[in-house]
C-alpha atoms as a PDB file:
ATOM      1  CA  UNK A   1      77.633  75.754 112.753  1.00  0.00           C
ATOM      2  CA  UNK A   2      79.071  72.937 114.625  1.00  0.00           C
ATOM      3  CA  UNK A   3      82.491  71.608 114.151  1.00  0.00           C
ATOM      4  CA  UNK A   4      84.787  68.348 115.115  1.00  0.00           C
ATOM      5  CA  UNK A   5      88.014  68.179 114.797  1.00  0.00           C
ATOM      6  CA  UNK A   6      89.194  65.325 112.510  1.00  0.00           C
ATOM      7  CA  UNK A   7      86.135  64.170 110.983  1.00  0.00           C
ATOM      8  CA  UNK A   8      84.140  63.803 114.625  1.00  0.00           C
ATOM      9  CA  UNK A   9      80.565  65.120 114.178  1.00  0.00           C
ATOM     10  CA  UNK A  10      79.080  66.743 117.082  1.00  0.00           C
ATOM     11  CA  UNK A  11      75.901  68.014 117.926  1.00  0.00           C
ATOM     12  CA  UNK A  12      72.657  68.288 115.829  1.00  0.00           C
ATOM     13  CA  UNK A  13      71.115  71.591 115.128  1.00  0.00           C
ATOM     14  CA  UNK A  14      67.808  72.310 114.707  1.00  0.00           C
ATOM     15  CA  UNK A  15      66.225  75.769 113.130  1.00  0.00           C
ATOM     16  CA  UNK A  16      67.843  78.383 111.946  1.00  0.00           C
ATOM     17  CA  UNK A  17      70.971  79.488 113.989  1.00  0.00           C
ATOM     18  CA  UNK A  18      70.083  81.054 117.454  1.00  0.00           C
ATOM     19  CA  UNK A  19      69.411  85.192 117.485  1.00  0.00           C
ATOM     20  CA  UNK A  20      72.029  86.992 119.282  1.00  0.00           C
ATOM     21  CA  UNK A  21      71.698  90.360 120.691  1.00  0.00           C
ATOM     22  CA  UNK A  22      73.790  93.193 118.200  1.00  0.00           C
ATOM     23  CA  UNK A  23      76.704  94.324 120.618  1.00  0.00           C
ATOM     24  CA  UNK A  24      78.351  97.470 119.811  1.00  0.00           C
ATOM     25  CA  UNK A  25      81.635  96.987 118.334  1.00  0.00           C
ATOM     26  CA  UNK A  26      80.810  93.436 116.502  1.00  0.00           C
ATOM     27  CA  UNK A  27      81.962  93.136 113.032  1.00  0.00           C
ATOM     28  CA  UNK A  28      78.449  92.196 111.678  1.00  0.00           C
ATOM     29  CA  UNK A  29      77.772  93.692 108.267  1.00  0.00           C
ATOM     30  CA  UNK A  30      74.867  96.355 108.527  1.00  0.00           C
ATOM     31  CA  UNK A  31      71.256  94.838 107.156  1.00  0.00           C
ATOM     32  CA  UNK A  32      71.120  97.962 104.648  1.00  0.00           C
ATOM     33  CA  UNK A  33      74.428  97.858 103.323  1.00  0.00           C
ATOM     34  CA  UNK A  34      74.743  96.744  99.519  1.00  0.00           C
ATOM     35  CA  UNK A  35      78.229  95.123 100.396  1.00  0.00           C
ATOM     36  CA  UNK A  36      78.611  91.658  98.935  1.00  0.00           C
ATOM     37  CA  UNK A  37      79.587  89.184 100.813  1.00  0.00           C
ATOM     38  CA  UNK A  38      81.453  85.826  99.550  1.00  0.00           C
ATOM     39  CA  UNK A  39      82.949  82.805 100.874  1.00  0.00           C
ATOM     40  CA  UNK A  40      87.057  82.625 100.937  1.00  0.00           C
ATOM     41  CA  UNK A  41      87.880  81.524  97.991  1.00  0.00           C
ATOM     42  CA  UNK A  42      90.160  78.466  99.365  1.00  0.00           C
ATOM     43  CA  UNK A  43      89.102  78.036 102.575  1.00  0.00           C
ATOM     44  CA  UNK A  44      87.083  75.568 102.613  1.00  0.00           C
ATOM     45  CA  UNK A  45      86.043  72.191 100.809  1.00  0.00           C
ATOM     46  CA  UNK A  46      82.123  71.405 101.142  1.00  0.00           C
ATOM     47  CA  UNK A  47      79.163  69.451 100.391  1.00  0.00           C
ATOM     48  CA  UNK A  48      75.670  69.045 100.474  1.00  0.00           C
ATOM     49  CA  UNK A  49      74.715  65.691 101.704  1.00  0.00           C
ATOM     50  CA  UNK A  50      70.953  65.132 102.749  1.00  0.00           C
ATOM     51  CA  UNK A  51      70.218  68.807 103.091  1.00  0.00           C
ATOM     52  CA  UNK A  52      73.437  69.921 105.044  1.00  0.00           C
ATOM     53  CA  UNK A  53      76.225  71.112 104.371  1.00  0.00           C
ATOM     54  CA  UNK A  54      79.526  69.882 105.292  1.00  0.00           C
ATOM     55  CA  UNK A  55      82.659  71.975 105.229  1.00  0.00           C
ATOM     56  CA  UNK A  56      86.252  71.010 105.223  1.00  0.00           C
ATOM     57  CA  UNK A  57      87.959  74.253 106.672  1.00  0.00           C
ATOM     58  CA  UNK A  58      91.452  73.966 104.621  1.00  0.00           C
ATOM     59  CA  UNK A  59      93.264  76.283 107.342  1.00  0.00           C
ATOM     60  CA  UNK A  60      92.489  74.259 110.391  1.00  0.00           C
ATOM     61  CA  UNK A  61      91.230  70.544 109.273  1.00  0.00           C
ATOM     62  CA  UNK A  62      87.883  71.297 111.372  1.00  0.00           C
ATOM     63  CA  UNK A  63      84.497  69.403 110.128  1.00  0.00           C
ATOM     64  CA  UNK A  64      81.707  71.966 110.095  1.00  0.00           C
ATOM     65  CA  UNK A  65      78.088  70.815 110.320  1.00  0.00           C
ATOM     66  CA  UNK A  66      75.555  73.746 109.025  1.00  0.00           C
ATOM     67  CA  UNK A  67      72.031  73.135 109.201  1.00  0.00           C
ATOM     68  CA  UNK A  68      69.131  73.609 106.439  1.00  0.00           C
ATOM     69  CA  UNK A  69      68.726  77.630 107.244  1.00  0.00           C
ATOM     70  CA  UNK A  70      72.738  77.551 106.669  1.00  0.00           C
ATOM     71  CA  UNK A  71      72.716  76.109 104.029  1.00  0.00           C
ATOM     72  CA  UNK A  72      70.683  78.615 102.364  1.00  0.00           C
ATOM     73  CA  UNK A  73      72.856  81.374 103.755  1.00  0.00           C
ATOM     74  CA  UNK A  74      76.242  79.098 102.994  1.00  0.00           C
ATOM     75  CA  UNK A  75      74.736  78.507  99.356  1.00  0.00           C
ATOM     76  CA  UNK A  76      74.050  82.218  98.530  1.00  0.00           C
ATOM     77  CA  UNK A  77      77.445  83.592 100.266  1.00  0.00           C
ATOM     78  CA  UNK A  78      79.046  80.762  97.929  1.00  0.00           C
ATOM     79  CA  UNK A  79      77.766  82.780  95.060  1.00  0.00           C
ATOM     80  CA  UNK A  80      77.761  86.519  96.817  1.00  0.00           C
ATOM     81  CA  UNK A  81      74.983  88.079  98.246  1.00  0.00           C
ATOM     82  CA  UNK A  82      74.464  90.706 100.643  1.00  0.00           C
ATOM     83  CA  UNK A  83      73.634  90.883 104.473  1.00  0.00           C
ATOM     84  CA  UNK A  84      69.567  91.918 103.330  1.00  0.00           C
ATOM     85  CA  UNK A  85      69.325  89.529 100.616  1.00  0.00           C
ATOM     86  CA  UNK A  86      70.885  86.796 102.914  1.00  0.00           C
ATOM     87  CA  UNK A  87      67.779  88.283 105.419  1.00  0.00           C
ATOM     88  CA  UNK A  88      65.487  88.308 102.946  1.00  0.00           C
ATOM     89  CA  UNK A  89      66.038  84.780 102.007  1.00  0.00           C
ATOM     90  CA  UNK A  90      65.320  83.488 105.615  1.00  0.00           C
ATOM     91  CA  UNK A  91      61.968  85.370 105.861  1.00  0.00           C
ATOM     92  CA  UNK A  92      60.771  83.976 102.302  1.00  0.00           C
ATOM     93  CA  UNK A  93      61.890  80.442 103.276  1.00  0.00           C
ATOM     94  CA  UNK A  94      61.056  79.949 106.727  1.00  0.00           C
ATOM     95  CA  UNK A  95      58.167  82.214 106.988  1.00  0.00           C
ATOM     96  CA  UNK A  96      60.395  84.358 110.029  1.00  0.00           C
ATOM     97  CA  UNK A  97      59.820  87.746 111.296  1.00  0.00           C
ATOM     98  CA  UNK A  98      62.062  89.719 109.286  1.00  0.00           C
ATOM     99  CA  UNK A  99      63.985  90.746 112.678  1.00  0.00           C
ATOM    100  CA  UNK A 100      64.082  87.379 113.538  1.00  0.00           C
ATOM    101  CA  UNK A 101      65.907  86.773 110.179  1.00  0.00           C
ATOM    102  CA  UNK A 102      68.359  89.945 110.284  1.00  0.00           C
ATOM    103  CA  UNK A 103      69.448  88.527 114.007  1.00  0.00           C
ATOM    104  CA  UNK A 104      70.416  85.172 112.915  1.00  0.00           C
ATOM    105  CA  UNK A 105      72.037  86.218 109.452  1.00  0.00           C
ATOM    106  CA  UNK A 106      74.238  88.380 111.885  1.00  0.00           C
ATOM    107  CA  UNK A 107      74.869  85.838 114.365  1.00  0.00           C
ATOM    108  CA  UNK A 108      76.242  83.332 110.842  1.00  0.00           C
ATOM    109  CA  UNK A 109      77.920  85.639 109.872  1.00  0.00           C
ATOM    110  CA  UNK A 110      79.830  86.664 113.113  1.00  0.00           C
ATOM    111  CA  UNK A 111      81.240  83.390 112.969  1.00  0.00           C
ATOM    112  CA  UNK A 112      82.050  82.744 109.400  1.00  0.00           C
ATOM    113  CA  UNK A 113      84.223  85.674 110.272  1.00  0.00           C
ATOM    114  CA  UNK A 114      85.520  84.599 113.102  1.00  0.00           C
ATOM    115  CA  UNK A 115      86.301  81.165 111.282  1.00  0.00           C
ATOM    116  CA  UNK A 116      88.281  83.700 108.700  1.00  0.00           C
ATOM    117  CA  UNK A 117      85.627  82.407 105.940  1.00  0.00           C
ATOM    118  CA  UNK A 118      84.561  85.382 104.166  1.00  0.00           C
ATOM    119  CA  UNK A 119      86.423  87.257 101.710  1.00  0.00           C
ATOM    120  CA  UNK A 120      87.449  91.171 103.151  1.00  0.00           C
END
């Protein structure tokens, strides 16, 4: 995800967001859980405009700029889904090593919670 304050665009993206290494303590969701996972309802404003996304966060005016393997993730968390089906999705799409896929679900996800997007 990228963000500008006010409406300011910055950065392009390219790919699927970047694997991080799991750190002990994180809040990611476990791959094998069942747990669905949804945006805040009210959090956000968005739309799709030439294959990205672009999100009004409500709580702190921020632009956020989330590429074509976000949106796939954004668009299935919009409806619920959970942290192996959001996986799942990014090896059937992109053709990605499965670990590959698990790594940068994880990594969106870290921040959407960090952004307080999710539901609890």
């Amino acid at each position: 995800m990228r963000t500008g304050a006010g409406g300011a665009q910055q950065g392009a993206e390219d790919g699927p967001v970047p694997a991080r290494a799991r750190r002990e303590g994180t809040t990611m969701a476990d791959p094998d859980t069942d747990e669905v996972l949804r945006l805040r309802e009210g959090a956000v404003t968005w739309r799709e405009v030439d294959g990205e996304v672009i999100v009004l966060d409500l709580r702190t005016s921020e632009y956020l700029g989330i590429n074509e393997a976000g949106n796939l993730l954004w668009r299935a968390l919009a409806d619920g889904a959970t942290t192996a089906g959001l996986a799942g999705a990014l090896v059937e799409r992109f053709g990605i090593d499965p670990a590959r896929a698990e790594a940068d679900v994880g990594a969106f996800l870290t921040e959407a919670r960090a952004r307080q997007l999710l539901e609890r």
